[in-house]
C-alpha atoms as a PDB file:
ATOM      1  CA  UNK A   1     -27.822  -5.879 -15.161  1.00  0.00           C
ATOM      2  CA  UNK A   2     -29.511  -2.447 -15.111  1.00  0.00           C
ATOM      3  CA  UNK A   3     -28.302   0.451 -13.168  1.00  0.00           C
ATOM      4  CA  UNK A   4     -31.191   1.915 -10.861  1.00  0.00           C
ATOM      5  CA  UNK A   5     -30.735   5.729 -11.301  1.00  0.00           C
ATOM      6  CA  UNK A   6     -32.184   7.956  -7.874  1.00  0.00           C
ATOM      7  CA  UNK A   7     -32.813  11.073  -7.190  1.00  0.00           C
ATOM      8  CA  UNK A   8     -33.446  13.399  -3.919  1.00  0.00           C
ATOM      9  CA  UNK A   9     -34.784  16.651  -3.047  1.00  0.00           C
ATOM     10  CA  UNK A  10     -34.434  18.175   0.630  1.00  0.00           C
ATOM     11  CA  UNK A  11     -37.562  19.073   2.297  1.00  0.00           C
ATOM     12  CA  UNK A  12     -36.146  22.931   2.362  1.00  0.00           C
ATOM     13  CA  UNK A  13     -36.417  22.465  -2.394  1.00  0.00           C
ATOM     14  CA  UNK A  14     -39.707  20.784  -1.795  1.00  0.00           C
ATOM     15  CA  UNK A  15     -41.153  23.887  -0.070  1.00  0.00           C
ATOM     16  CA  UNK A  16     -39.629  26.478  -1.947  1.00  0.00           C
ATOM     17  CA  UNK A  17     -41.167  24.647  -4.756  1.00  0.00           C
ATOM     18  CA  UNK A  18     -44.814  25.029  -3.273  1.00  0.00           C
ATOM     19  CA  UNK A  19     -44.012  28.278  -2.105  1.00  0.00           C
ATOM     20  CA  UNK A  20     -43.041  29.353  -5.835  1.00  0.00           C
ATOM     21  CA  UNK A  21     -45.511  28.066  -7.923  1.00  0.00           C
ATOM     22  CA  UNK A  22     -47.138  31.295  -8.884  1.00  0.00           C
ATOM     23  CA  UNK A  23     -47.176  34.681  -7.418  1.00  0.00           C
ATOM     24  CA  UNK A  24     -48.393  35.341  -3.662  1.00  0.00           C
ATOM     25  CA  UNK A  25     -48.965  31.682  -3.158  1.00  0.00           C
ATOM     26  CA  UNK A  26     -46.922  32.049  -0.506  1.00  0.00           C
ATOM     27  CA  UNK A  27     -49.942  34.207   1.848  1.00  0.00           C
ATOM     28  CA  UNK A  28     -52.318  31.436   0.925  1.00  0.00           C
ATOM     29  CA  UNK A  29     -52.936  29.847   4.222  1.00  0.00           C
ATOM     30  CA  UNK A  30     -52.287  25.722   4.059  1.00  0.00           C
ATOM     31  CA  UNK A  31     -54.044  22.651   6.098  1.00  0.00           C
ATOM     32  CA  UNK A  32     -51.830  19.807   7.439  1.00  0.00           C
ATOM     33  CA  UNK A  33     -54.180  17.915   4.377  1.00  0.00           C
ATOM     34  CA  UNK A  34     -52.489  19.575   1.915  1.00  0.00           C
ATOM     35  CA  UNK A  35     -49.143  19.904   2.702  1.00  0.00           C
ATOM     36  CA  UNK A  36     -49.224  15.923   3.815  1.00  0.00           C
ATOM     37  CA  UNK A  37     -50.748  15.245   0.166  1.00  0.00           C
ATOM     38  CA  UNK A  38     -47.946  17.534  -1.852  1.00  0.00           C
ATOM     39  CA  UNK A  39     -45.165  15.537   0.883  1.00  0.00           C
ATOM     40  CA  UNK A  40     -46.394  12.297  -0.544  1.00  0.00           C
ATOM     41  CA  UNK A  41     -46.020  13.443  -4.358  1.00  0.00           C
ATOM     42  CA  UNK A  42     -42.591  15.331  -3.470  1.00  0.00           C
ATOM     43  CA  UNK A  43     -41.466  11.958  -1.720  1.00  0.00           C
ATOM     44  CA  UNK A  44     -41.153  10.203  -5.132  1.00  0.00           C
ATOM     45  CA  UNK A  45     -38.195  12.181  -5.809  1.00  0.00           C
ATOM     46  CA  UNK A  46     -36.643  11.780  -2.118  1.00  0.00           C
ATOM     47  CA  UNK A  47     -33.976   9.352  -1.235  1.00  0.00           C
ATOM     48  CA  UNK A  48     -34.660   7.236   1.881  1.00  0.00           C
ATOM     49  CA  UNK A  49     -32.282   7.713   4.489  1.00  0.00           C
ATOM     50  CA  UNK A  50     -31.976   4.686   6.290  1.00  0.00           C
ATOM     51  CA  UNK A  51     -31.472   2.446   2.895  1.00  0.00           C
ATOM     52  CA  UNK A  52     -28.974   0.281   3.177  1.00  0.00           C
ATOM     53  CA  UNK A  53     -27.530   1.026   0.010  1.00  0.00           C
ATOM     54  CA  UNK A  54     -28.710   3.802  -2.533  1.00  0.00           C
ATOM     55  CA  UNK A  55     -27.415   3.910  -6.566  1.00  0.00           C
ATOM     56  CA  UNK A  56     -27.409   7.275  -7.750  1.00  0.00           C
ATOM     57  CA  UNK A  57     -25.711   9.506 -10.091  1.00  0.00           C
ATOM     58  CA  UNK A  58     -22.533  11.983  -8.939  1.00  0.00           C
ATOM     59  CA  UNK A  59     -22.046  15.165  -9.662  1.00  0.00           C
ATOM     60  CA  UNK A  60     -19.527  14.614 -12.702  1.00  0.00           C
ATOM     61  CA  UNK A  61     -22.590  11.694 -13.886  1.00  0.00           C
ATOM     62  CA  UNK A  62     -20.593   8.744 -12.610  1.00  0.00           C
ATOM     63  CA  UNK A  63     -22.605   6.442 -11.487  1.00  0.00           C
ATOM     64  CA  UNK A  64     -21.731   5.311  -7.675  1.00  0.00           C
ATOM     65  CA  UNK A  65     -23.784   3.334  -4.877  1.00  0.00           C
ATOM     66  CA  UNK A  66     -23.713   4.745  -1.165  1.00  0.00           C
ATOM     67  CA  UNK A  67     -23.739   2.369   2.059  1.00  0.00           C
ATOM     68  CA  UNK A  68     -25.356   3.944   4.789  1.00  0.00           C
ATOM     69  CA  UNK A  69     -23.666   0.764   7.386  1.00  0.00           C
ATOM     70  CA  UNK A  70     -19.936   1.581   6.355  1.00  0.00           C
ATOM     71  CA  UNK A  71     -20.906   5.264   5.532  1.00  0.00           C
ATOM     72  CA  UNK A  72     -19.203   4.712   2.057  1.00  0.00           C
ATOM     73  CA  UNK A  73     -19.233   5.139  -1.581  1.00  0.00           C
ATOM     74  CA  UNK A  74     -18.352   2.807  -4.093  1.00  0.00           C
ATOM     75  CA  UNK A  75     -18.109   2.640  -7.628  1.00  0.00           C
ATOM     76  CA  UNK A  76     -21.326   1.339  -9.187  1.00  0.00           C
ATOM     77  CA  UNK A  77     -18.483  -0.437 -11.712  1.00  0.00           C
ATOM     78  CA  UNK A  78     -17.435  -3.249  -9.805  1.00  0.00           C
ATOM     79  CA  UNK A  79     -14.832  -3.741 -12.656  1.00  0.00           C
ATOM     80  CA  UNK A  80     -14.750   0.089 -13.120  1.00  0.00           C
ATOM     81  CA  UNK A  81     -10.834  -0.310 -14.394  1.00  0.00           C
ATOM     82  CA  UNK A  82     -11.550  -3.096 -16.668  1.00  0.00           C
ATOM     83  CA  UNK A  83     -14.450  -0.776 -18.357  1.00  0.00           C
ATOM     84  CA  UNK A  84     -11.576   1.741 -18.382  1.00  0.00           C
ATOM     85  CA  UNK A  85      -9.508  -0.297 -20.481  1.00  0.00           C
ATOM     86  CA  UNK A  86     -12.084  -1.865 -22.138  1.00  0.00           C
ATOM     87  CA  UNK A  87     -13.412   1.852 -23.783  1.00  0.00           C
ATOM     88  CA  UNK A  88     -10.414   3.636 -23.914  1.00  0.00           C
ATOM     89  CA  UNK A  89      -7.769   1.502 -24.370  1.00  0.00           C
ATOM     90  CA  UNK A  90      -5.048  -0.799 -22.633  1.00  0.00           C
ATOM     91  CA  UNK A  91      -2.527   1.672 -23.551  1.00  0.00           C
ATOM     92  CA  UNK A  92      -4.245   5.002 -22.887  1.00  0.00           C
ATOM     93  CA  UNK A  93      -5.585   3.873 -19.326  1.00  0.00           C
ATOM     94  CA  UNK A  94      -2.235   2.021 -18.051  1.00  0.00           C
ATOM     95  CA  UNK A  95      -0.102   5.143 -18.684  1.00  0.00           C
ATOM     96  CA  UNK A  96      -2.304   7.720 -17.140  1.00  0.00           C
ATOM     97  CA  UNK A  97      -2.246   5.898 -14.247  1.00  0.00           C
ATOM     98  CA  UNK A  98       1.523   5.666 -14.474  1.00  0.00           C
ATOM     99  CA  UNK A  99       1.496   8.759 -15.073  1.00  0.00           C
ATOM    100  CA  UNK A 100      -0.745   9.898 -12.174  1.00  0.00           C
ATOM    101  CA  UNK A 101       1.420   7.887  -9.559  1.00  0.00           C
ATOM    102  CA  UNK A 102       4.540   6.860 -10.402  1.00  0.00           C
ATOM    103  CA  UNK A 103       5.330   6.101  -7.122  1.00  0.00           C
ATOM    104  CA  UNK A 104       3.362   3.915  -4.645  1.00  0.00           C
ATOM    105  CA  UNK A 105       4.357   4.008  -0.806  1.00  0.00           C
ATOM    106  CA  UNK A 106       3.973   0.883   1.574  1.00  0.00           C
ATOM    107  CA  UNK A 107       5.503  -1.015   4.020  1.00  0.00           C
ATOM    108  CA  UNK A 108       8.969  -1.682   3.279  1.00  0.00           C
ATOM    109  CA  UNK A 109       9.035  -5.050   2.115  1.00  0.00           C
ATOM    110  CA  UNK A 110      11.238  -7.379  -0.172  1.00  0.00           C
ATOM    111  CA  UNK A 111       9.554  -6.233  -3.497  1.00  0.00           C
ATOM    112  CA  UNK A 112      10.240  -2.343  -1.872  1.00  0.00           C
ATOM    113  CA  UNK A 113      12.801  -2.389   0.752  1.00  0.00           C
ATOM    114  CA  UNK A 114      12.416   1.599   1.098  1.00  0.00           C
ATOM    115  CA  UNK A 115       8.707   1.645   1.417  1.00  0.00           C
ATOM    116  CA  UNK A 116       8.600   3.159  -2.453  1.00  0.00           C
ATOM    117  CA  UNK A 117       7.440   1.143  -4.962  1.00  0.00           C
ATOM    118  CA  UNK A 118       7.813   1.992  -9.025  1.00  0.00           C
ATOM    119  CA  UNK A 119       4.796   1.435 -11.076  1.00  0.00           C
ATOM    120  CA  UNK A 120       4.844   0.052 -14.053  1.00  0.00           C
ATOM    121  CA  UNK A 121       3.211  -1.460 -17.313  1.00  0.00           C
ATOM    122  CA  UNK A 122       3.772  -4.849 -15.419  1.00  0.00           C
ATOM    123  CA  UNK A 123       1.503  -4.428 -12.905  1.00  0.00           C
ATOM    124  CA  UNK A 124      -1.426  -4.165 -15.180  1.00  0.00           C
ATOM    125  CA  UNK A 125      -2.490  -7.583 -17.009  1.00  0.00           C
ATOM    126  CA  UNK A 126      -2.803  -6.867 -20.830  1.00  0.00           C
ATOM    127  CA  UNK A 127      -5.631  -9.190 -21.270  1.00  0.00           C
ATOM    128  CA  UNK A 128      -7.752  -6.025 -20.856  1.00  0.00           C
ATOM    129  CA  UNK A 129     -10.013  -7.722 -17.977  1.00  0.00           C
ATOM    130  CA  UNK A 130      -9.213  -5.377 -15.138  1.00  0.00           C
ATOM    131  CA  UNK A 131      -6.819  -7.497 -13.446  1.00  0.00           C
ATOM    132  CA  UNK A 132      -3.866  -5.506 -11.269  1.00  0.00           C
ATOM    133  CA  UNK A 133      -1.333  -6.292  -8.775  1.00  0.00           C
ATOM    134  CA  UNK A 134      -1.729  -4.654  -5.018  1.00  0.00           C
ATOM    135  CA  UNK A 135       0.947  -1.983  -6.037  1.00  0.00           C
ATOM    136  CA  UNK A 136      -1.186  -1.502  -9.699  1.00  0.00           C
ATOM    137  CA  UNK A 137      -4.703  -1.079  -7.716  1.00  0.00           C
ATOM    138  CA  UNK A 138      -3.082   1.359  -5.070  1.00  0.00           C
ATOM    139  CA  UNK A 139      -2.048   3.280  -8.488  1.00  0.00           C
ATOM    140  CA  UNK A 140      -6.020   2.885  -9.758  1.00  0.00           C
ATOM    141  CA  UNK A 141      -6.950   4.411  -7.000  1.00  0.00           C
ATOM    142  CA  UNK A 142      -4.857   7.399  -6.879  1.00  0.00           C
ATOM    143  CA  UNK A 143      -5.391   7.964 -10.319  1.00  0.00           C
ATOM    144  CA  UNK A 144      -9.534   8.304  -9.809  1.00  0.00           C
ATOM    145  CA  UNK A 145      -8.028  10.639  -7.100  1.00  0.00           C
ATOM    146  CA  UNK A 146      -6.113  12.794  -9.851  1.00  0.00           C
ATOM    147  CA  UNK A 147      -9.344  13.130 -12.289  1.00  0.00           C
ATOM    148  CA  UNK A 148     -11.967  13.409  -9.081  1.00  0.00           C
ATOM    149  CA  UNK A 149     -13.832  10.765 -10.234  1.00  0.00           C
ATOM    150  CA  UNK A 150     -17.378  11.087  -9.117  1.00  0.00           C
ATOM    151  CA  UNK A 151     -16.397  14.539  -7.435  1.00  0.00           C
ATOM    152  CA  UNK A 152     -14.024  12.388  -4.810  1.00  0.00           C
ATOM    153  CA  UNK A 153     -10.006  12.759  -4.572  1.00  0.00           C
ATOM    154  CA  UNK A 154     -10.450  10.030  -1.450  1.00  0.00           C
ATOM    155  CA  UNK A 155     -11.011   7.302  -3.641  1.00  0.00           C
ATOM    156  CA  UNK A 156      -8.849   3.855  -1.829  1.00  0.00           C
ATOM    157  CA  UNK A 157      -9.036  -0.015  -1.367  1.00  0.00           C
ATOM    158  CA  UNK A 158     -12.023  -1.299   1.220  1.00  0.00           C
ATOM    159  CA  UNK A 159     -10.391  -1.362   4.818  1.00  0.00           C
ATOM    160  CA  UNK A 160     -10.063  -4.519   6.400  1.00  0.00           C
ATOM    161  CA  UNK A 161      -8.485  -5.801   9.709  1.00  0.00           C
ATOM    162  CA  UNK A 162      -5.430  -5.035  10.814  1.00  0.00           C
ATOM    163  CA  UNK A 163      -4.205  -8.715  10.250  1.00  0.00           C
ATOM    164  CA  UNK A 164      -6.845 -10.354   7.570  1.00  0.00           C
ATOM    165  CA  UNK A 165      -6.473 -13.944   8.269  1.00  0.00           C
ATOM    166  CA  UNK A 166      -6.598 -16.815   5.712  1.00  0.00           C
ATOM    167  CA  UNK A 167      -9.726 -17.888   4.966  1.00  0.00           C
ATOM    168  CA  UNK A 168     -11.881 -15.903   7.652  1.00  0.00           C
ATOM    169  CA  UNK A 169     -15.354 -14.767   7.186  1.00  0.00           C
ATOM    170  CA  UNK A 170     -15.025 -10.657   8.304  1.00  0.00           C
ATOM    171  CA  UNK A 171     -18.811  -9.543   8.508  1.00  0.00           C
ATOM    172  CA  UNK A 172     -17.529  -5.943   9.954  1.00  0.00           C
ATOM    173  CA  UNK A 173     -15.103  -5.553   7.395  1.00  0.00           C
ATOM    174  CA  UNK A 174     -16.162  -2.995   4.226  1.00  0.00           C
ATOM    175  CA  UNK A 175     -16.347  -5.567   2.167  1.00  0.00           C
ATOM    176  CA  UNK A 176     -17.528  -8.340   4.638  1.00  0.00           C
ATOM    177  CA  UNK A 177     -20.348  -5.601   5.592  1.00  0.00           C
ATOM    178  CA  UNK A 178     -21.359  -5.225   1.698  1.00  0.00           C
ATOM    179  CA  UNK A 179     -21.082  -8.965   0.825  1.00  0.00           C
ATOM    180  CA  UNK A 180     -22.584 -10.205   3.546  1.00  0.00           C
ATOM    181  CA  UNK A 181     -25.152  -7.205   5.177  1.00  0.00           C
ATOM    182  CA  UNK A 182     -25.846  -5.465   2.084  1.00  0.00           C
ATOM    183  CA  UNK A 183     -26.297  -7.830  -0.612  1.00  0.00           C
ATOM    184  CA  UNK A 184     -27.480 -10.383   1.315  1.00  0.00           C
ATOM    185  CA  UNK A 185     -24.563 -13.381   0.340  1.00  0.00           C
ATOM    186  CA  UNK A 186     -24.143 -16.302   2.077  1.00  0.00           C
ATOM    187  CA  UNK A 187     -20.323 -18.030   2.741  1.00  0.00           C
ATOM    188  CA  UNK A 188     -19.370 -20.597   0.370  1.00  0.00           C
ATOM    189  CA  UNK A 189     -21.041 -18.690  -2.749  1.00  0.00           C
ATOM    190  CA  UNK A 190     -20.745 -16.241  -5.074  1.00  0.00           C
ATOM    191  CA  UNK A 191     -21.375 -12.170  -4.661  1.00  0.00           C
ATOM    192  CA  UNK A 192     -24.886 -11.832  -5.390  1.00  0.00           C
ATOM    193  CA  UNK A 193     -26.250 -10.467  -8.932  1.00  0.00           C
ATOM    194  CA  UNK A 194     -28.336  -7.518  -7.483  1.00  0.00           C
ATOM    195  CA  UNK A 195     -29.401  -4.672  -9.711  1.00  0.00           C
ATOM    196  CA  UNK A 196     -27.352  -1.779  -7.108  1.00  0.00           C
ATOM    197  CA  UNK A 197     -23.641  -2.659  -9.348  1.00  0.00           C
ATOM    198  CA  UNK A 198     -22.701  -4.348 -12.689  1.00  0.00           C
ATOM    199  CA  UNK A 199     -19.615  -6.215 -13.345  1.00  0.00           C
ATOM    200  CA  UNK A 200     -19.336  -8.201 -10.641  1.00  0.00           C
ATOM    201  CA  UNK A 201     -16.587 -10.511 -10.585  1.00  0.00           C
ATOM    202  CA  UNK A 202     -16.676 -13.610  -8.498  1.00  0.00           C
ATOM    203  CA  UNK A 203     -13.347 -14.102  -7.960  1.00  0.00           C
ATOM    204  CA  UNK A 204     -10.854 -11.844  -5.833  1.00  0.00           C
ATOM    205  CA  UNK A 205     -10.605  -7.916  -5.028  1.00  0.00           C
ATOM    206  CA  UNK A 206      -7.704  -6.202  -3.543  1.00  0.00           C
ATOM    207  CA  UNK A 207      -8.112  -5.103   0.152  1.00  0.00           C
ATOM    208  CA  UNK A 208      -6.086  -1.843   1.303  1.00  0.00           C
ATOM    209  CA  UNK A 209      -4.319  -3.264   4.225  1.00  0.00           C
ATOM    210  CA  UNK A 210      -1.023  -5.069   4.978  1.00  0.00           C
ATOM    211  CA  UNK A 211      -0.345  -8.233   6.559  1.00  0.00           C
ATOM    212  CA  UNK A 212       1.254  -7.310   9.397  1.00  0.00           C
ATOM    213  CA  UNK A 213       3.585  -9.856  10.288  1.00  0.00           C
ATOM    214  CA  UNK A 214       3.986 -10.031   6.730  1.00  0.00           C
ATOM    215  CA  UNK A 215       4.147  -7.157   4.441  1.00  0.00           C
ATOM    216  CA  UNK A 216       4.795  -9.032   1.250  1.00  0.00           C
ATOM    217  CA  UNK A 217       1.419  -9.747   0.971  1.00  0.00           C
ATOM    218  CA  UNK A 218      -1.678  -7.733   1.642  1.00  0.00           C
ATOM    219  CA  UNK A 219      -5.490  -8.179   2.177  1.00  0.00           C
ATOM    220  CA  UNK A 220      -7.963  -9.605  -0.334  1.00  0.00           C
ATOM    221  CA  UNK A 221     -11.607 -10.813  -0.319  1.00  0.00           C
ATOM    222  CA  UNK A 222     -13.013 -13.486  -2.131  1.00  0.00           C
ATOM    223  CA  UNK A 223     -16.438 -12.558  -3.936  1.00  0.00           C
ATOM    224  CA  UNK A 224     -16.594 -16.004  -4.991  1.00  0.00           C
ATOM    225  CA  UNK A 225     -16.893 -17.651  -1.940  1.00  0.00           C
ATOM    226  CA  UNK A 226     -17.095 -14.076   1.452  1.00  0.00           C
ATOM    227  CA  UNK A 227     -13.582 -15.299   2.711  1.00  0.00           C
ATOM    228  CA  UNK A 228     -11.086 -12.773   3.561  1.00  0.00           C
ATOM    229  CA  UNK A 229      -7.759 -13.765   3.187  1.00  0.00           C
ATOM    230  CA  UNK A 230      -4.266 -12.140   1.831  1.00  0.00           C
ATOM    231  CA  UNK A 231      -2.240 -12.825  -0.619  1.00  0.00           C
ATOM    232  CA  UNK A 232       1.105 -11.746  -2.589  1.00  0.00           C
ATOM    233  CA  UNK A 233       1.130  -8.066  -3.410  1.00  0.00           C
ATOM    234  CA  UNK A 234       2.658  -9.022  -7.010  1.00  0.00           C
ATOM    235  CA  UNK A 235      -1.103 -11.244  -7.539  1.00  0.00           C
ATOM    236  CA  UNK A 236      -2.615  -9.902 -10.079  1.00  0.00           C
ATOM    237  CA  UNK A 237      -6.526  -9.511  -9.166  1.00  0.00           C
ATOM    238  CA  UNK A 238      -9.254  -7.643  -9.435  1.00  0.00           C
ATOM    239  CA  UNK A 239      -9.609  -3.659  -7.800  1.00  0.00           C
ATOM    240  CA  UNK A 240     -13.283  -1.668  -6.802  1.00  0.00           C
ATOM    241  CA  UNK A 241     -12.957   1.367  -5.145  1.00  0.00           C
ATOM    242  CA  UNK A 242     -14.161   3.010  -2.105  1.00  0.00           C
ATOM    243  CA  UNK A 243     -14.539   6.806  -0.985  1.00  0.00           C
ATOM    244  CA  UNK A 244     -15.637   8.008   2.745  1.00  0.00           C
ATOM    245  CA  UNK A 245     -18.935   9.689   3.615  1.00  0.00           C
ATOM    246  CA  UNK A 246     -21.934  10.021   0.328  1.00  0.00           C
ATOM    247  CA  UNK A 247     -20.488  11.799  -2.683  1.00  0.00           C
ATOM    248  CA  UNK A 248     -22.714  14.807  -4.162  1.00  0.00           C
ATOM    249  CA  UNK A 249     -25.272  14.061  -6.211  1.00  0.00           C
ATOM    250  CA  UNK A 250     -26.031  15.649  -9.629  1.00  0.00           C
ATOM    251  CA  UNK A 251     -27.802  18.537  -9.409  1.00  0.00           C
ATOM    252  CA  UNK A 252     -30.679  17.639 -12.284  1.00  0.00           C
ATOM    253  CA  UNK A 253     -34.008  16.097 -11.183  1.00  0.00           C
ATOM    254  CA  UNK A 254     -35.815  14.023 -14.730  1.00  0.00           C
ATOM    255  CA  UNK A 255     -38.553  16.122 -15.799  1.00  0.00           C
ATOM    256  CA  UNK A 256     -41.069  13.761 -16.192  1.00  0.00           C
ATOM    257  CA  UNK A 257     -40.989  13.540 -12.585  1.00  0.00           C
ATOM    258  CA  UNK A 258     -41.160  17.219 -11.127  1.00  0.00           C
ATOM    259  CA  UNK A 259     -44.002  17.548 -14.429  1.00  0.00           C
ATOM    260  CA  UNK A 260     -46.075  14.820 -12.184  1.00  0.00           C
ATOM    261  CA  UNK A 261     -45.581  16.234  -8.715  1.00  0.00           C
ATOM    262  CA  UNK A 262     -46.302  19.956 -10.315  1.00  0.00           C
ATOM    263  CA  UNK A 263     -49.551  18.447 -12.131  1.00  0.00           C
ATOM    264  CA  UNK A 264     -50.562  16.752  -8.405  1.00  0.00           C
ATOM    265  CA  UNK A 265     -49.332  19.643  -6.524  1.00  0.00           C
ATOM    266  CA  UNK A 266     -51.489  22.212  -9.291  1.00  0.00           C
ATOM    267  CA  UNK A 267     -54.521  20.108  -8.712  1.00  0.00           C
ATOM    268  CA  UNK A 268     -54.519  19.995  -5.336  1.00  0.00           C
ATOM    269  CA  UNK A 269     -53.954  23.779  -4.796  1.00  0.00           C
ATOM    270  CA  UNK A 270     -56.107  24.551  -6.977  1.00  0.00           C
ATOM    271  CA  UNK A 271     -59.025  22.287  -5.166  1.00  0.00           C
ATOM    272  CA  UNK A 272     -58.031  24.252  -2.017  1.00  0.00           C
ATOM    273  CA  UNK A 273     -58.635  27.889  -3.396  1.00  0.00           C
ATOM    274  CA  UNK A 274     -62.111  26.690  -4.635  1.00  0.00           C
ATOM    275  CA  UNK A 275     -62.543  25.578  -1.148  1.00  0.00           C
ATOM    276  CA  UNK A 276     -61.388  28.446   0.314  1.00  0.00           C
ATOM    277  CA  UNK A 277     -63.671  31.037  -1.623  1.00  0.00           C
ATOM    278  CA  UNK A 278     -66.821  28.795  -1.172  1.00  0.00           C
END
């Protein structure tokens, strides 16, 4: 799949730009022509607001995809630990997470009586896919906390209802609202291939929330089929993580495209002087 790569510029950049592009510009008196024309060429480099979702690149050049409905980022990685592994190492990954948090809090339950649960190696499958208990993907998480992946140390599990029942289609859930609202899936099938994420797994993500009446088991969604259901914390599945609010973007516009707009904007300024001395 390819990774669609966007970039924005506030209106405030765009007219500092036409403002600066050579000395005393600035006293050149402009029509609503012109400055509608050199909107148009700056608006190639502008993110639209009310997209649903928007891939871009983060300030540390992570790549990460914001929804505008949940008002949430995720990680354009939708097996972002399994890449982990996959590049770095089974070893290497599993004990800086460890390492990270050693120590995962949650409702006292039979695997944690106190409400603190010990990570370890076990919680991380050693096939290298990606695959993690509850307790292991609570650990994931806090570890992208620790190295601020993406510029974020609010990285968790999508939210779901306070009691996620077997089986249930949640369209108002995070992840109901991406499988279903965002991407455009249907119940019964698989998480769509869309070019916004790669690695996709159609199988089973971790949700952040505990059955209530049972908190030996805890929320998880089904990208093969948009059921939300639960299961045992000790499962091992697969984790994608979630941070509140739009993450920064990187700073660095691609030249090719602020060499354009400058060309269009040149020409067009440059039409208006003549005009304006005739």
């Amino acid at each position: 799949m390819r990774l669609t790569l966007t970039t924005k510029a506030s209106s405030i950049e765009a007219y500092w730009t036409i403002k600066h592009i050579k000395p005393g510009i600035n006293k050149m008196p402009f029509n609503k022509k012109l400055l509608t024309a050199a909107g148009l060429v700056l608006s190639l480099t502008t993110l639209n607001a009310e997209a649903v979702l928007t891939p871009y690149i983060a300030v540390d050049g992570s790549a990460v995809v914001y929804s505008s409905i949940s008002d949430i980022t995720w990680t354009a990685d939708a097996n972002l630990l399994g890449t982990m592994i996959s590049n770095q190492g089974y070893n290497t990954v599993v004990n800086a997470i460890i390492a990270a948090s050693p120590i995962i809090t949650n409702t006292p339950n039979d695997f944690s009586p106190t409400g603190s649960y010990n990570i370890s190696v076990a919680e991380f499958s050693s096939s290298g896919w990606g695959l993690t208990s509850w307790f292991g993907a609570q650990a994931f998480t806090a570890y992208l906390n620790r190295i601020n992946y993406a510029g974020s140390n609010q990285w968790a599990l999508p939210s779901a209802f306070a009691n996620p029942g077997g089986g249930d289609i949640h369209f108002g859930s995070q992840f109901g609202q991406l499988f279903y609202n965002e991407l455009g899936g249907t119940a019964g099938m698989s998480i769509p291939n869309t070019a916004n994420f790669v690695n996709e797994q159609a199988y089973l993500y971790w949700l952040g929330t505990d059955y209530a009446s049972n908190p030996n088991v805890a929320g998880d969604f089904f990208t093969s089929n948009g059921n939300q259901t639960y299961g045992n914390k000790f499962n091992q599945v697969y984790v994608w993580a979630v941070s509140p609010g739009q993450l920064p973007a990187a700073v660095p516009v691609p030249g090719a495209i602020w060499l354009m707009g400058s060309s269009l904007l040149g020409l067009l300024l440059f039409t208006h002087k003549k005009k304006l001395k005739s």
